[in-house]
Every structure is written in C-alpha cells, then in structure tokens.
N, C-alpha and C. Protein backbone atom coordinates (compact mmCIF):
# COMPACT_ATOMS: atom_id res chain seq x y z
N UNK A 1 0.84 -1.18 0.00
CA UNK A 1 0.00 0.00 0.00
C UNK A 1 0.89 1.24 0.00
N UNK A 2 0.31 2.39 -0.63
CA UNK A 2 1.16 3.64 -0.59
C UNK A 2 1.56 4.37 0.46
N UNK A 3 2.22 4.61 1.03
CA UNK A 3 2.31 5.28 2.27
C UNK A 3 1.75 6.73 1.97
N UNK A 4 1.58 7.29 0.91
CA UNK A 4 0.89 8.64 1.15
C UNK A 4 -0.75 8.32 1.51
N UNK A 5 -1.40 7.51 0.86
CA UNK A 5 -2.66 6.69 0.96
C UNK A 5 -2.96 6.65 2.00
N UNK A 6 -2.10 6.12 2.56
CA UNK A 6 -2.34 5.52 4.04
C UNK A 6 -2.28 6.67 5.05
N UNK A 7 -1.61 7.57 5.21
CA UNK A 7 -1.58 8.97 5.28
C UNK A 7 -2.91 9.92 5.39
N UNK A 8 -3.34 9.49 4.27
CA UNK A 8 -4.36 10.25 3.98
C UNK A 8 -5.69 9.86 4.45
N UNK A 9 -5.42 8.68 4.19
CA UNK A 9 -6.84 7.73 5.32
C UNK A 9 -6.83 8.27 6.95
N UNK A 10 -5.39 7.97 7.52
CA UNK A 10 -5.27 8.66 9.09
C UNK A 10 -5.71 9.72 8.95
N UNK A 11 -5.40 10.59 8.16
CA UNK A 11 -5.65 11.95 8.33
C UNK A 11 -7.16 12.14 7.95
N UNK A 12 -7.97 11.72 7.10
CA UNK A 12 -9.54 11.78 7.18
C UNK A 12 -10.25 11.14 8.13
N UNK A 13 -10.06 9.91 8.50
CA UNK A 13 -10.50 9.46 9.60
C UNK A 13 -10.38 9.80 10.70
N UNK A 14 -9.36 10.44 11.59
CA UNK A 14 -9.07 11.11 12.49
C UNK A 14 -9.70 12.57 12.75
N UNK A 15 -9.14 13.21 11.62
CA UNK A 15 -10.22 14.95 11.06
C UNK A 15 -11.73 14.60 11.55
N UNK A 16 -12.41 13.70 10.88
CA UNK A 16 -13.58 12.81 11.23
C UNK A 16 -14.25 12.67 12.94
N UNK A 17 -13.31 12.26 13.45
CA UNK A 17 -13.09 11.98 14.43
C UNK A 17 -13.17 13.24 15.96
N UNK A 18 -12.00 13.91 15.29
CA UNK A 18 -11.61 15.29 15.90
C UNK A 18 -12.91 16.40 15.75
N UNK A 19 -13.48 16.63 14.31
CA UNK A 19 -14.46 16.88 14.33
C UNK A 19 -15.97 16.84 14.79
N UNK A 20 -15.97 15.70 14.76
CA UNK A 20 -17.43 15.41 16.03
C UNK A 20 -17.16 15.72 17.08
N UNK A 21 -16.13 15.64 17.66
CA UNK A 21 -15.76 15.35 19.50
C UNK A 21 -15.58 17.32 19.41
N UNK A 22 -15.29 17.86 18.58
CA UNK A 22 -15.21 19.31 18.85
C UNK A 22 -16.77 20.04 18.46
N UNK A 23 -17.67 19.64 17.59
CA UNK A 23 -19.11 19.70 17.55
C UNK A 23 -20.08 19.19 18.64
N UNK A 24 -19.63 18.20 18.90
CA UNK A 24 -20.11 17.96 20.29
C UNK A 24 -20.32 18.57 21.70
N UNK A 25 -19.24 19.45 21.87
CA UNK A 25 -18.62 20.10 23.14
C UNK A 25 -19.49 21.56 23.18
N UNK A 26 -20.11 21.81 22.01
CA UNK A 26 -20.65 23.19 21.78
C UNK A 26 -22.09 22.37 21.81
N UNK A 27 -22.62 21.52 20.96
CA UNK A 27 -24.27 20.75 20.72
C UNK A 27 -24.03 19.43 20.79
N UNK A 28 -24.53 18.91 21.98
CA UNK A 28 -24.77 17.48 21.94
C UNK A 28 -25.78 16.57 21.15
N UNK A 29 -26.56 17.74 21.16
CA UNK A 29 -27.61 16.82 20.25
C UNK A 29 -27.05 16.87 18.55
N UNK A 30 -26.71 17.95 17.90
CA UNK A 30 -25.66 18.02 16.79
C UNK A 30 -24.72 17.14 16.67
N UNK A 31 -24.01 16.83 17.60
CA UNK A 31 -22.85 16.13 17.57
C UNK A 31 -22.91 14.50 17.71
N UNK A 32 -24.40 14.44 18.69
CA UNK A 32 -24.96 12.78 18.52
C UNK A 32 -25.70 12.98 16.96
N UNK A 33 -26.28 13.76 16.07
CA UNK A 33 -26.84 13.14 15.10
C UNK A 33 -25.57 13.23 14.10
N UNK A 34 -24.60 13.33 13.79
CA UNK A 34 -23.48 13.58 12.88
C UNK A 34 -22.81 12.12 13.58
N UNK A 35 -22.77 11.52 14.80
CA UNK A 35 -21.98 10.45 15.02
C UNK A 35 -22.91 9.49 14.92
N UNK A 36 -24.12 9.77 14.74
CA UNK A 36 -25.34 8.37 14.09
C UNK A 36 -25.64 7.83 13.16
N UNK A 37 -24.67 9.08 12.30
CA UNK A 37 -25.20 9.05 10.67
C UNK A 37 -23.15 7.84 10.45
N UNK A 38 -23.22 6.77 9.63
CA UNK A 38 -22.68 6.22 9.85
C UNK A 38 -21.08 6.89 8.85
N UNK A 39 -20.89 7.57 9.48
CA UNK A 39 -19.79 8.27 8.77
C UNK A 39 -18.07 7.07 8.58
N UNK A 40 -18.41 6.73 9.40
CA UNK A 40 -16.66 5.69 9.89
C UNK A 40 -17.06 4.72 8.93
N UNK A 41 -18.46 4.07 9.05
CA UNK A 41 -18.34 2.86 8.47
C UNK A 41 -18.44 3.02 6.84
N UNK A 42 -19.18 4.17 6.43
CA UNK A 42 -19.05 4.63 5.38
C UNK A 42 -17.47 5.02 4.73
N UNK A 43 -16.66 5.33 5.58
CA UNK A 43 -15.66 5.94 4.97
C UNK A 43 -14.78 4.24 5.13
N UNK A 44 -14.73 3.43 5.64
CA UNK A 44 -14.24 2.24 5.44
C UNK A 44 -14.82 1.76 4.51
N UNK A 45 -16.13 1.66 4.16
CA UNK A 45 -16.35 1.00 2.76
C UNK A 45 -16.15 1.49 1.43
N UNK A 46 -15.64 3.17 1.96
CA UNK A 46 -15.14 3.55 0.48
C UNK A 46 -13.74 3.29 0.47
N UNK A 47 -12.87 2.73 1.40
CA UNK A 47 -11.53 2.66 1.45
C UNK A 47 -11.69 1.34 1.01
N UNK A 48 -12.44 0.57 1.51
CA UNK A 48 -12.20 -1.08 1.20
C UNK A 48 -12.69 -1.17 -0.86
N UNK A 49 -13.87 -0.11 -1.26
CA UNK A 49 -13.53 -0.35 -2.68
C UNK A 49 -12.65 0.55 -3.09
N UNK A 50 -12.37 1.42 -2.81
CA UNK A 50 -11.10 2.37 -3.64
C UNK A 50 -9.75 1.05 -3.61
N UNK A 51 -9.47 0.78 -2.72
CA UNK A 51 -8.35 -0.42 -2.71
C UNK A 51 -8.81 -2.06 -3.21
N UNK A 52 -9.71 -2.01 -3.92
CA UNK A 52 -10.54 -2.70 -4.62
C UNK A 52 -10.66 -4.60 -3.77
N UNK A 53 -11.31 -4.07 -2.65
CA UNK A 53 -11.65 -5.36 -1.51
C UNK A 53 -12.63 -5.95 -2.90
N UNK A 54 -12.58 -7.70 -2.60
CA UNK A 54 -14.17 -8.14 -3.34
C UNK A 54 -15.77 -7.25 -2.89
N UNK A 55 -16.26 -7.82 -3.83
CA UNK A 55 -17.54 -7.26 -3.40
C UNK A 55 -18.11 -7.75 -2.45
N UNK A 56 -17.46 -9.38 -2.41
CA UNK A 56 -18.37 -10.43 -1.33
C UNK A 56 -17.76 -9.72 0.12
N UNK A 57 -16.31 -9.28 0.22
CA UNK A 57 -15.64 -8.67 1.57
C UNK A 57 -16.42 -7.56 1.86
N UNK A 58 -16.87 -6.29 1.09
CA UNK A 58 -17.60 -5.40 1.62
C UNK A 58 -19.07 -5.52 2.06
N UNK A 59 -19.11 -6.62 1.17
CA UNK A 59 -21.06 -7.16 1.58
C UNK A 59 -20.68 -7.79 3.45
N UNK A 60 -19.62 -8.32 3.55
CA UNK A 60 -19.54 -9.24 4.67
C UNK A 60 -19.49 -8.54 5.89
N UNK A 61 -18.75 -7.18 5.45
CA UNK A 61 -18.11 -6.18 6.71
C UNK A 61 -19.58 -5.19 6.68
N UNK A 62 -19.95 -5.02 5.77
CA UNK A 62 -21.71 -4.30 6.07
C UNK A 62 -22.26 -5.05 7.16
N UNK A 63 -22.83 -6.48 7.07
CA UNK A 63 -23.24 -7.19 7.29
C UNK A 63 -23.33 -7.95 9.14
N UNK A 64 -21.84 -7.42 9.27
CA UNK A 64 -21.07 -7.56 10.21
C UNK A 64 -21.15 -6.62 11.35
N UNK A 65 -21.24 -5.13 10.45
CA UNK A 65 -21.38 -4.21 11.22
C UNK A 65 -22.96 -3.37 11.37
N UNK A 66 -23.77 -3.91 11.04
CA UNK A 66 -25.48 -4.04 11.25
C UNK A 66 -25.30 -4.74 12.61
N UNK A 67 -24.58 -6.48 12.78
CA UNK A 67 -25.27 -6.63 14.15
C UNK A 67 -24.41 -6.29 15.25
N UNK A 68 -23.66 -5.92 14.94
CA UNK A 68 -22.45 -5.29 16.16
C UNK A 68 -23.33 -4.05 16.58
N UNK A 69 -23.57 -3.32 15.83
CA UNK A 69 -23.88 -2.06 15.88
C UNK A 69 -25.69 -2.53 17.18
N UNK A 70 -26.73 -3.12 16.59
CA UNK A 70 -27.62 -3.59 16.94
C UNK A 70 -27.53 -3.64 18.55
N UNK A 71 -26.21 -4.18 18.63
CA UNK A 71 -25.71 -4.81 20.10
C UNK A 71 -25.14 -3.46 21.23
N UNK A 72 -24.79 -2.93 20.41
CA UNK A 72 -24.05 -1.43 21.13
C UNK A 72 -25.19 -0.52 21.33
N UNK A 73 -26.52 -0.68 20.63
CA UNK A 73 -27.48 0.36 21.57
C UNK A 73 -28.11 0.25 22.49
N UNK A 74 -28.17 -0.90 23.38
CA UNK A 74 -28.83 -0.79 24.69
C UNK A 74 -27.87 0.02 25.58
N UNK A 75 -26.53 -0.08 25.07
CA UNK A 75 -25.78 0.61 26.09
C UNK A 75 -25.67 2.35 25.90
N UNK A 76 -26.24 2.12 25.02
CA UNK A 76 -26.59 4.25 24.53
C UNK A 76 -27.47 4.73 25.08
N UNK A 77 -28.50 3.60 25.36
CA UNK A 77 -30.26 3.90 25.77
C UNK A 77 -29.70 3.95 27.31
N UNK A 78 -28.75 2.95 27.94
CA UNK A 78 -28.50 2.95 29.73
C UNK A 78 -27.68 4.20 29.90
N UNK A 79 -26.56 4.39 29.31
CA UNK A 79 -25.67 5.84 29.58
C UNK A 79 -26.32 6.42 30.38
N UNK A 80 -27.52 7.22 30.16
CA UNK A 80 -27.73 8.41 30.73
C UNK A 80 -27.88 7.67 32.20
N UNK A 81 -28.78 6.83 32.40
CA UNK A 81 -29.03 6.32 33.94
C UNK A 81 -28.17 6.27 34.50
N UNK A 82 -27.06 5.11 33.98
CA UNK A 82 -25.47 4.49 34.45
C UNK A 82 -24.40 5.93 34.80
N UNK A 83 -24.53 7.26 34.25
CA UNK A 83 -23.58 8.28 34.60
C UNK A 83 -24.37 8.71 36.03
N UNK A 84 -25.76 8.69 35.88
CA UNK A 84 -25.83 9.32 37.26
C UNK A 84 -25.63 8.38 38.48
N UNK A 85 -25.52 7.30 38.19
CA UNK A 85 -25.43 6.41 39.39
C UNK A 85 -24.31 6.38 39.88
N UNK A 86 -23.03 5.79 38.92
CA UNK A 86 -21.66 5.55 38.45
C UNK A 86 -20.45 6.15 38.23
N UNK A 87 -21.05 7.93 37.98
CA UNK A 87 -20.21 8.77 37.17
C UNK A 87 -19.64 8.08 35.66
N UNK A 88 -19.04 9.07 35.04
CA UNK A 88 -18.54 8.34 33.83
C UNK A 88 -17.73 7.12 33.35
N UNK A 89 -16.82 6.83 34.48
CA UNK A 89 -15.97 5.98 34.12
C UNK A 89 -16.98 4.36 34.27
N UNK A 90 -17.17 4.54 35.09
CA UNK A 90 -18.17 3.38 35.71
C UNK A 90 -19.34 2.94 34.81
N UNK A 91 -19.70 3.99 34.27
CA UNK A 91 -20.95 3.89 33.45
C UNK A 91 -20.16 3.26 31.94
N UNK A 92 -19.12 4.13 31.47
CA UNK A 92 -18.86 3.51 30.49
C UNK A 92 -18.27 1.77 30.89
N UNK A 93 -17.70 1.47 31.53
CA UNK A 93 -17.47 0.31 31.85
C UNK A 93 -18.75 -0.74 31.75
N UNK A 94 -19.56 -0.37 32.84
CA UNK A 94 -21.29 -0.86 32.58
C UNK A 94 -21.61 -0.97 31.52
N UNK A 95 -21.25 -0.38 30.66
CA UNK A 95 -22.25 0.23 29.24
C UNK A 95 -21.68 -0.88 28.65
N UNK A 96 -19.82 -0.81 28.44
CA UNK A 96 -19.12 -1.76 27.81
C UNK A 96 -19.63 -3.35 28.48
N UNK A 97 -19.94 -3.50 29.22
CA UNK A 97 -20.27 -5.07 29.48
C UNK A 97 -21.57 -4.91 29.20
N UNK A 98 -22.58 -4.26 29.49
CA UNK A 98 -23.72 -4.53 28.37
C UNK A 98 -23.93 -5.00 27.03
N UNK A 99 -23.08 -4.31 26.42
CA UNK A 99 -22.56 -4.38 24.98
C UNK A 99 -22.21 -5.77 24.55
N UNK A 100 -21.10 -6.38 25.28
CA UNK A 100 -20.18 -7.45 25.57
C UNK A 100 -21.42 -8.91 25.78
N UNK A 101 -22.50 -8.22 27.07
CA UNK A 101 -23.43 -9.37 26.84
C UNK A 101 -24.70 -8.99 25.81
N UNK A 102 -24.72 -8.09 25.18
CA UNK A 102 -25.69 -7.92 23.95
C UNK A 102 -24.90 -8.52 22.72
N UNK A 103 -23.98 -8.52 22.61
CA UNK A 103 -22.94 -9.40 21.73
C UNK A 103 -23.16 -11.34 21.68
N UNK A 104 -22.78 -11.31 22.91
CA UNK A 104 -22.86 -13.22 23.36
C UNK A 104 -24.36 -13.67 23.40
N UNK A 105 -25.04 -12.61 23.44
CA UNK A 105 -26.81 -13.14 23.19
C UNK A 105 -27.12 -13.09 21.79
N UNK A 106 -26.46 -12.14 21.13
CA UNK A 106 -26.73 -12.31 19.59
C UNK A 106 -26.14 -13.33 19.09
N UNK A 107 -24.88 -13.77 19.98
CA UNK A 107 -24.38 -15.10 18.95
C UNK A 107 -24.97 -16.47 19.27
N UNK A 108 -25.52 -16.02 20.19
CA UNK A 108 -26.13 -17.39 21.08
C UNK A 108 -27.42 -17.66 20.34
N UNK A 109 -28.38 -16.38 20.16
CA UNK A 109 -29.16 -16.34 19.62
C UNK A 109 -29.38 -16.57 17.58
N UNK A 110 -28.59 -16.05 17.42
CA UNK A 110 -27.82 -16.15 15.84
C UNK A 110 -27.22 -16.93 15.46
N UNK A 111 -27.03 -18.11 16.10
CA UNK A 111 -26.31 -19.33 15.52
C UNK A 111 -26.72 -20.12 14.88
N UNK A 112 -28.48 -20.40 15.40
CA UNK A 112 -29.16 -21.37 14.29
C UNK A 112 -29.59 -21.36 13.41
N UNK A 113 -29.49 -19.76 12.84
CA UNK A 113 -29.86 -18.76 11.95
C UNK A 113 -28.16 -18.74 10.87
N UNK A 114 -27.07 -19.11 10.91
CA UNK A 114 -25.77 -18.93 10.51
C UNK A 114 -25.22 -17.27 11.12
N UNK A 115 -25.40 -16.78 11.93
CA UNK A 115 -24.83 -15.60 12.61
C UNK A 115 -24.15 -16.02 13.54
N UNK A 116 -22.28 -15.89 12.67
CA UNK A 116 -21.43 -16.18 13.53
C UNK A 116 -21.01 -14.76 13.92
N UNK A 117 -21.09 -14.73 15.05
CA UNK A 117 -20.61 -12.77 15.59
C UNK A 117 -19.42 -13.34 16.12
N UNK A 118 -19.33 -14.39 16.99
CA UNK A 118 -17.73 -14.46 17.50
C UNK A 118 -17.20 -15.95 17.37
C-alpha cells in the first residue's frame, strides 16, 4: 500500500473523528446526530472499494457491522441512567459489558440462523 494513501486515510479518519468530539462540546444533540449518521463505516467501505476489496468482503463487513452495531445500543439507551449512578468511568465500563453481553446473546441467539458474531 502507498504510504501517502495511508496517510491520507489517518488523516480523514481522524479529522472525522476530531471533528465530532469538537461539535459535540458546543451541541450534543448536533454532535450525537453527525456520530449516528454512519460516517466511519461509510468511509471504510469507500476505502475497502477504492483499494478494490471483493464485493463479497464489503457485503460481509456491512453485514457484520449491522449486528455489532444492533448490540451497542442498549448501552446508549443505559448511559444516561449508568452516569448518574456511576459517574462516567463506571458507566462507560457498565455500558461496555452490556454491549459485551448484547454481543454473546446475539451469537447465542444467531447461531441457528448462521450468525457467527464471534
């Protein structure tokens, strides 16, 4: 791969990155609908065809990242409760093992279906 390429990916993805978390700090509600709209995963699937991944690899990583994603919002919906109980660190921790068992229930649940998540 080119090292300027690669360069340039850090540097949009990050900008990306830097950008919400500084939109955020001024409008939260702005800054949650710009980090909902699937900007990362979008910009990975234009990196995976610009570097010309199969079609079947980008169908797989879509696919992939629908039920991951699925699994990570109960812990968006608890946040707000979990900070006031917990403070932040705690809550995100909470949140992260929510996640972790919204994950192992989807695979548990998704297996007889062919949904291998892990």
């Amino acid at each position: 791969m080119n090292f300027g390429w690669l360069l340039a990916k850090y540097a949009l993805s990050a900008g990306l990155v830097v950008l919400v978390s500084e939109v955020a700090k001024r409008s939260g509600r702005v800054g949650a609908l710009i980090t909902a709209l699937p900007l990362v995963t979008i910009l990975v699937l234009v990196w995976m065809h610009l570097e010309r991944s199969a079609p079947a690899k980008i169908a797989e990583y879509a696919r992939y990242t629908f039920w991951y994603v699925l699994a990570t919002l109960p812990m968006f919906a608890l946040l707000p409760e979990l900070l006031a109980r917990f403070g932040f660190w705690g809550a995100l921790a909470a949140g992260l093992l929510v996640t972790l068992g919204c994950v192992l229930l989807l695979t548990v649940l998704g297996r007889p279906f062919g949904l291998r998540l892990w």
